[in-house]
C-alpha atoms as a PDB file:
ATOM      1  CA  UNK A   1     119.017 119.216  95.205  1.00  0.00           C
ATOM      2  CA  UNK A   2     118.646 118.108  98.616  1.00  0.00           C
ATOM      3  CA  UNK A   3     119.406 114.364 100.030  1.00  0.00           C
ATOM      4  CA  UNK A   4     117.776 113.485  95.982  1.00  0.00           C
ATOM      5  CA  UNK A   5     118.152 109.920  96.552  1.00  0.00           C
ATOM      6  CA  UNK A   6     116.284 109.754  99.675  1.00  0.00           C
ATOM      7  CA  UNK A   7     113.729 111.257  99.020  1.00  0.00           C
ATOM      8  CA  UNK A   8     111.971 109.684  95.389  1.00  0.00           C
ATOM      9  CA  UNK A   9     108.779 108.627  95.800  1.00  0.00           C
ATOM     10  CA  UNK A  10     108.690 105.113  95.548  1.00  0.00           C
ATOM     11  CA  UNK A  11     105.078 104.540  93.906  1.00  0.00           C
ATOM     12  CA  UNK A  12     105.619 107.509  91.459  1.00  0.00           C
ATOM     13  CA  UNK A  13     108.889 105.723  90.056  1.00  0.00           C
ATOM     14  CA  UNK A  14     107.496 102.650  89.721  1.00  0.00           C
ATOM     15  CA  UNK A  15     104.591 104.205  87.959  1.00  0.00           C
ATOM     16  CA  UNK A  16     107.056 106.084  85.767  1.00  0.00           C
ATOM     17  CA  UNK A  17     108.871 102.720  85.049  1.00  0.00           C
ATOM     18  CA  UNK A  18     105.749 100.597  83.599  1.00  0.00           C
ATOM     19  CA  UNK A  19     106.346 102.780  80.346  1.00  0.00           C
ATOM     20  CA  UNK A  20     110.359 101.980  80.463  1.00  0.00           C
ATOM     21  CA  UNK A  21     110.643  98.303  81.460  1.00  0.00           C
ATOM     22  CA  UNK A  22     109.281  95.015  80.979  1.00  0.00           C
ATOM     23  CA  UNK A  23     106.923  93.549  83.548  1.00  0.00           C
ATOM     24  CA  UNK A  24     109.842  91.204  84.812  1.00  0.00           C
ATOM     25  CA  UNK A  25     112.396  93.875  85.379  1.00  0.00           C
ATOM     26  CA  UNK A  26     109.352  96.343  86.769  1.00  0.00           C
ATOM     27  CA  UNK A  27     108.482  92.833  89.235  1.00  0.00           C
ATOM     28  CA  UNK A  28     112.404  92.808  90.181  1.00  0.00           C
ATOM     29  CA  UNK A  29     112.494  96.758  90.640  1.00  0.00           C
ATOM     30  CA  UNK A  30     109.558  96.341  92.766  1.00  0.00           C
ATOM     31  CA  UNK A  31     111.424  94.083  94.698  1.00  0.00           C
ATOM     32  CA  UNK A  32     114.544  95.782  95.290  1.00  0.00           C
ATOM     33  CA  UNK A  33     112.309  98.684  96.680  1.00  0.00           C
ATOM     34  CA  UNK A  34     109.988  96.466  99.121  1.00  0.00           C
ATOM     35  CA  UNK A  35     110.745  96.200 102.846  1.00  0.00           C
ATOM     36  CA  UNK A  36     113.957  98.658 103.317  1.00  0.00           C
ATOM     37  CA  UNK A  37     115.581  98.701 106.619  1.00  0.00           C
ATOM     38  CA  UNK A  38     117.755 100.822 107.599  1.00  0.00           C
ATOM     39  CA  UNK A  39     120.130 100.220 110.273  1.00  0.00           C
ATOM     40  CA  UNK A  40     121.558 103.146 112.375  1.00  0.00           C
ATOM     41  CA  UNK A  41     123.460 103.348 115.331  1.00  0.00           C
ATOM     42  CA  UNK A  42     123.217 106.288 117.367  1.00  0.00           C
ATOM     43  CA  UNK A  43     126.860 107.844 118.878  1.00  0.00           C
ATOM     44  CA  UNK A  44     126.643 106.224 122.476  1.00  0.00           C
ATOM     45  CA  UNK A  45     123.993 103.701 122.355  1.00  0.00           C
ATOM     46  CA  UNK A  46     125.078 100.108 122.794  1.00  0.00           C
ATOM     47  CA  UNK A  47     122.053  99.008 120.181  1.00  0.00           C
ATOM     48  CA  UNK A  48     121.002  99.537 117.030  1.00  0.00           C
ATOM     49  CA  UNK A  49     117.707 100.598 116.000  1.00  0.00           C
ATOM     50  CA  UNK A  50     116.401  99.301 112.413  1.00  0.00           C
ATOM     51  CA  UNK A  51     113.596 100.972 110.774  1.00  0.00           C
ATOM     52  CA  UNK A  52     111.527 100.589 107.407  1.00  0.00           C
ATOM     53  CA  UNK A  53     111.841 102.854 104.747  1.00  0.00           C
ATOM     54  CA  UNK A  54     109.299 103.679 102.303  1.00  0.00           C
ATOM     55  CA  UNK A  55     110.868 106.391 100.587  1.00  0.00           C
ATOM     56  CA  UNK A  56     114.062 106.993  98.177  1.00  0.00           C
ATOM     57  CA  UNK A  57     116.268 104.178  96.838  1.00  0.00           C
ATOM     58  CA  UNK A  58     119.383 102.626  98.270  1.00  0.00           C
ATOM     59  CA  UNK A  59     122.583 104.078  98.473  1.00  0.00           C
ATOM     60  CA  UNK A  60     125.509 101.902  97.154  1.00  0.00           C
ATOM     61  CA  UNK A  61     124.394  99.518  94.521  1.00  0.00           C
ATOM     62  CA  UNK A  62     124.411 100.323  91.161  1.00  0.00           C
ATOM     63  CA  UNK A  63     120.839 100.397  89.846  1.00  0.00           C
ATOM     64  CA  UNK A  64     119.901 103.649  92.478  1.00  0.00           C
ATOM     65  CA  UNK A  65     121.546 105.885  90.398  1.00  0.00           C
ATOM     66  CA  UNK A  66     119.931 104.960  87.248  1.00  0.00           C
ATOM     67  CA  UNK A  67     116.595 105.166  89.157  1.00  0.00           C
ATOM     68  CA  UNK A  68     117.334 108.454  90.123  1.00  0.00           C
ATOM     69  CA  UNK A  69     118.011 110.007  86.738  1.00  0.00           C
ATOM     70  CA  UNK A  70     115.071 108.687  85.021  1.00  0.00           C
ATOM     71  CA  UNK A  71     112.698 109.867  87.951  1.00  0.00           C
ATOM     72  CA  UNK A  72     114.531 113.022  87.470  1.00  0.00           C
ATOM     73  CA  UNK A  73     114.218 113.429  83.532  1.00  0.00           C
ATOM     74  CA  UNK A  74     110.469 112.601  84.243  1.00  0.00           C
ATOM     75  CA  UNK A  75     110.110 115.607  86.729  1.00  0.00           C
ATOM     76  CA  UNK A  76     112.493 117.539  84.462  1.00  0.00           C
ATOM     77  CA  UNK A  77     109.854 117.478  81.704  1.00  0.00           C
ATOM     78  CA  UNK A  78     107.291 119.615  83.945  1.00  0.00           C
ATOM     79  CA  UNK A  79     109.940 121.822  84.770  1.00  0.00           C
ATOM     80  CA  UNK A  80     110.369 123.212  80.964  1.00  0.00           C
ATOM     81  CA  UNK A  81     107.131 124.407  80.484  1.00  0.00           C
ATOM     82  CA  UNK A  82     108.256 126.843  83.401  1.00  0.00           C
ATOM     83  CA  UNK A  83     111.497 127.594  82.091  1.00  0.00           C
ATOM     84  CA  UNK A  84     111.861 131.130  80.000  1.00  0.00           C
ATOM     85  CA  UNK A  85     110.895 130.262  76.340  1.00  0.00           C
ATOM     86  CA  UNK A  86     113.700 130.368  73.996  1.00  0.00           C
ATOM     87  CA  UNK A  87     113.505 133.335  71.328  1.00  0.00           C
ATOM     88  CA  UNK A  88     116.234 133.692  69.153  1.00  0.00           C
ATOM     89  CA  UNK A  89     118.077 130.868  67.020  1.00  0.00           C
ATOM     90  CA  UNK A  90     121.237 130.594  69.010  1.00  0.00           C
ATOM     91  CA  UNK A  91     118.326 129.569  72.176  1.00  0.00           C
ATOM     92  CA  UNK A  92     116.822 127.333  70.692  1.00  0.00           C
ATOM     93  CA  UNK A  93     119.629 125.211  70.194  1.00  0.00           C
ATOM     94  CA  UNK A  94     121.401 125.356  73.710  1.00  0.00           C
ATOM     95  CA  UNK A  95     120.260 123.173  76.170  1.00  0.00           C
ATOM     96  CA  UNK A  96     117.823 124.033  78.675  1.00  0.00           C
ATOM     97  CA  UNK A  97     119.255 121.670  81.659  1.00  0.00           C
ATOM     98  CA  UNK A  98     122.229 120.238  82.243  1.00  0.00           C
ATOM     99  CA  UNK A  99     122.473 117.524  84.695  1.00  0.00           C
ATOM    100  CA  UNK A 100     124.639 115.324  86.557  1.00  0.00           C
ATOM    101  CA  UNK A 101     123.525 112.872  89.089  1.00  0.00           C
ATOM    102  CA  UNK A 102     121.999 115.103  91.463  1.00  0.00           C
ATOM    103  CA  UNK A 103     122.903 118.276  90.475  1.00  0.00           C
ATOM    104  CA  UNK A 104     121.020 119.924  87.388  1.00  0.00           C
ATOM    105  CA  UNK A 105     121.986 123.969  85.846  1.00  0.00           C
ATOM    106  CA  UNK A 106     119.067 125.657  84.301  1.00  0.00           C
ATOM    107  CA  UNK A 107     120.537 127.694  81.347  1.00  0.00           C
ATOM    108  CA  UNK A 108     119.091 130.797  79.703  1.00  0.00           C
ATOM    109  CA  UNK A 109     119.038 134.272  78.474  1.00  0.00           C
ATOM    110  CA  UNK A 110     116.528 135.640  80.467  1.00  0.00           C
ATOM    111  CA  UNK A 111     116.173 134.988  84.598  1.00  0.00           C
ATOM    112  CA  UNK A 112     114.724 131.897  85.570  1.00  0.00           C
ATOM    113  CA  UNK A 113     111.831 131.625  88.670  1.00  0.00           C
ATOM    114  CA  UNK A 114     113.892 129.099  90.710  1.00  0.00           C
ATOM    115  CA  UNK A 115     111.001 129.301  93.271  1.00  0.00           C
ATOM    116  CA  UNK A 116     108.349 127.980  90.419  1.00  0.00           C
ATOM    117  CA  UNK A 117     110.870 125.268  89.419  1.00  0.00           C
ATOM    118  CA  UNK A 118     111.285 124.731  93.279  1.00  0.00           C
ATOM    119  CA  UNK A 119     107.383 124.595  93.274  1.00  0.00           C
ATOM    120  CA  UNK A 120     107.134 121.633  90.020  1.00  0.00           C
ATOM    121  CA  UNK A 121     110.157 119.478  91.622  1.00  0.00           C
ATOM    122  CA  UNK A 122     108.348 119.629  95.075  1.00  0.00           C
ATOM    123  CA  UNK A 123     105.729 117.485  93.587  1.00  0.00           C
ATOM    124  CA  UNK A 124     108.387 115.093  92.864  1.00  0.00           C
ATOM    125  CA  UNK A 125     109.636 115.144  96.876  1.00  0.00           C
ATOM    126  CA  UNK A 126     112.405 116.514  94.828  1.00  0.00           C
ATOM    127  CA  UNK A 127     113.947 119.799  97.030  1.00  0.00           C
ATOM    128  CA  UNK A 128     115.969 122.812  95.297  1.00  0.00           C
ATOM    129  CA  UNK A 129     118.871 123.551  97.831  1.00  0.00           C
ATOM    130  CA  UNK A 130     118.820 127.163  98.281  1.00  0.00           C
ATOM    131  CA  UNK A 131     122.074 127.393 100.189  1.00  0.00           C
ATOM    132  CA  UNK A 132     123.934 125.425  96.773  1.00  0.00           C
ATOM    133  CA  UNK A 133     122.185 127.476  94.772  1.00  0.00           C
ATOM    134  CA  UNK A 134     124.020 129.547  92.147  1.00  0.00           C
ATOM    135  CA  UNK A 135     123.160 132.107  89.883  1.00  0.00           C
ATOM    136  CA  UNK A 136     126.101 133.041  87.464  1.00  0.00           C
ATOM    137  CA  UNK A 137     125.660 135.709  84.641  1.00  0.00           C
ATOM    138  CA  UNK A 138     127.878 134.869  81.331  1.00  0.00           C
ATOM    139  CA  UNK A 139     128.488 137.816  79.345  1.00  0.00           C
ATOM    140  CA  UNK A 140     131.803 139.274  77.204  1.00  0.00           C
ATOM    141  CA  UNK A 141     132.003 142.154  79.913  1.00  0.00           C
ATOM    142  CA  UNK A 142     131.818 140.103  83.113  1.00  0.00           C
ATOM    143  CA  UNK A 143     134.987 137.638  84.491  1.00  0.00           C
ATOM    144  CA  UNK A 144     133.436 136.625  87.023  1.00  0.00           C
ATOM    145  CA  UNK A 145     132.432 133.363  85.872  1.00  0.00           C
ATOM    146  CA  UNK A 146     135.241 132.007  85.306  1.00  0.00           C
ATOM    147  CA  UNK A 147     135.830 131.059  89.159  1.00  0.00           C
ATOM    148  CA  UNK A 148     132.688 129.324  88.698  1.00  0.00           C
ATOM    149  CA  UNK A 149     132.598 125.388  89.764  1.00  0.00           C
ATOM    150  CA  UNK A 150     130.848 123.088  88.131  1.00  0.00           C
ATOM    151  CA  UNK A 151     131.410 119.489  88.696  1.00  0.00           C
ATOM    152  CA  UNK A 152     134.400 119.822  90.291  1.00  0.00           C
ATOM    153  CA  UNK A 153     135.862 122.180  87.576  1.00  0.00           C
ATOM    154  CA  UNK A 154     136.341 125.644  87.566  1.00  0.00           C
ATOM    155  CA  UNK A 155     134.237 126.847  83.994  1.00  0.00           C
ATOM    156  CA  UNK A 156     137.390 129.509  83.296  1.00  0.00           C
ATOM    157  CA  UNK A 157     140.102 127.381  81.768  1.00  0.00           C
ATOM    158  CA  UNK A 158     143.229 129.309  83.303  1.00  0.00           C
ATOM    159  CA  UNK A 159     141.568 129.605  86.389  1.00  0.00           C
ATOM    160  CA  UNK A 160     140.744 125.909  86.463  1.00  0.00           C
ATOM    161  CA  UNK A 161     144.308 124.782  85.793  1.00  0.00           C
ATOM    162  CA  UNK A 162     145.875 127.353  88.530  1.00  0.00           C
ATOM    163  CA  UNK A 163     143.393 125.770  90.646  1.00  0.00           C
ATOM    164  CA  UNK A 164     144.476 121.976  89.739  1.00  0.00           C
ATOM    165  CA  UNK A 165     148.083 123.115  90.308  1.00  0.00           C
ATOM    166  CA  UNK A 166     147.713 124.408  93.743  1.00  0.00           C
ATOM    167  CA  UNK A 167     145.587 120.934  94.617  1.00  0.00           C
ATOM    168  CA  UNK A 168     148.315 118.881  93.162  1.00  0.00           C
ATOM    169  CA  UNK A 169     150.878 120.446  95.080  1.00  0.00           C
ATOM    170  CA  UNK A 170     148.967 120.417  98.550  1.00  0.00           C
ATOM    171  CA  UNK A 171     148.430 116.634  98.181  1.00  0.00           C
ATOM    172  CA  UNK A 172     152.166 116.157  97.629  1.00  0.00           C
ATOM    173  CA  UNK A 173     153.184 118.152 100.187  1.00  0.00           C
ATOM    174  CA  UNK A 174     150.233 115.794 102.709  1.00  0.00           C
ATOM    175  CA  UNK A 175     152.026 112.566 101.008  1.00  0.00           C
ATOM    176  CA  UNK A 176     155.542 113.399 101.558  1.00  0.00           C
ATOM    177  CA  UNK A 177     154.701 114.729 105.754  1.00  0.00           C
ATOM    178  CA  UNK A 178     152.371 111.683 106.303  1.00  0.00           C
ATOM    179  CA  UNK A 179     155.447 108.851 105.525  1.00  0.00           C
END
């Protein structure tokens, strides 16, 4: 997803939240929320210009991310209905989703309508990034997925640790000309 943080609709957390938390933690949410300004400071200009924000949470404490993953399980649960219905035992087992922070893999047997999942998460301000979007087959025949990243990690095991080895080595090499 695109810049996911900085874009969640405020109101439609908060709404989402009155069926999580208590009213104290929902006024102290609230609160956190209110009367964001960010400060920037544009390359060349000897001020800064400070604006309100109305829209995502902020970046840096610890609660945002939290925020962030219940808004998305919320939208999540519209995008299911969309996703291809699962049809044999071994389906209906797997998950659908897998998600971390930010970035969420839709898993099934059949192809999945990214543009219709695109279309639910949009009413979310939530924004499928086309150019980070992957589509990987896994099948007996096929090696390609094994080069693969997902969360840092390449999903092929040898590939993976060939990978780690050439990153370990290129950072030692940076530590030992940098002293």
């Amino acid at each position: 997803m695109s810049a996911a943080f900085d874009t969640i609709n405020r109101e439609t957390l908060l709404k989402i939240l009155e069926d999580i938390v208590n009213e104290d933690e929902h006024k102290i949410i609230r609160f956190l929320l209110s009367s964001t300004i960010i400060d920037t400071k544009i390359i060349g200009a000897t001020e800064k210009k400070p604006f309100f924000s109305n829209v995502g949470t902020p970046q840096g404490d610890s609660l945002s991310p939290v925020l962030f993953t219940i808004y998305l399980e919320h939208a999540l649960k519209e995008v299911r209905p969309v996703l291809p219905k699962p049809s044999t035992p071994l389906e209906k087992v797997l998950p659908r989703e897998i998600a971390y922070a930010d970035d969420v893999d839709f898993a099934a047997f059949q192809d999945i309508d990214i543009e219709e999942v695109g279309k639910v998460l949009e009413k979310y301000n939530l924004q499928v990034n086309f150019d980070k979007t992957e589509f990987t087959n896994l099948s007996r025949g096929e090696t390609n997925w094994q080069t693969t990243k997902k969360v840092g990690t390449l999903i092929g095991d040898q590939e993976d640790i060939e990978r780690r080895k050439q990153l370990s080595s290129a950072a030692l090499v940076k530590l030992k000309t940098s002293g």
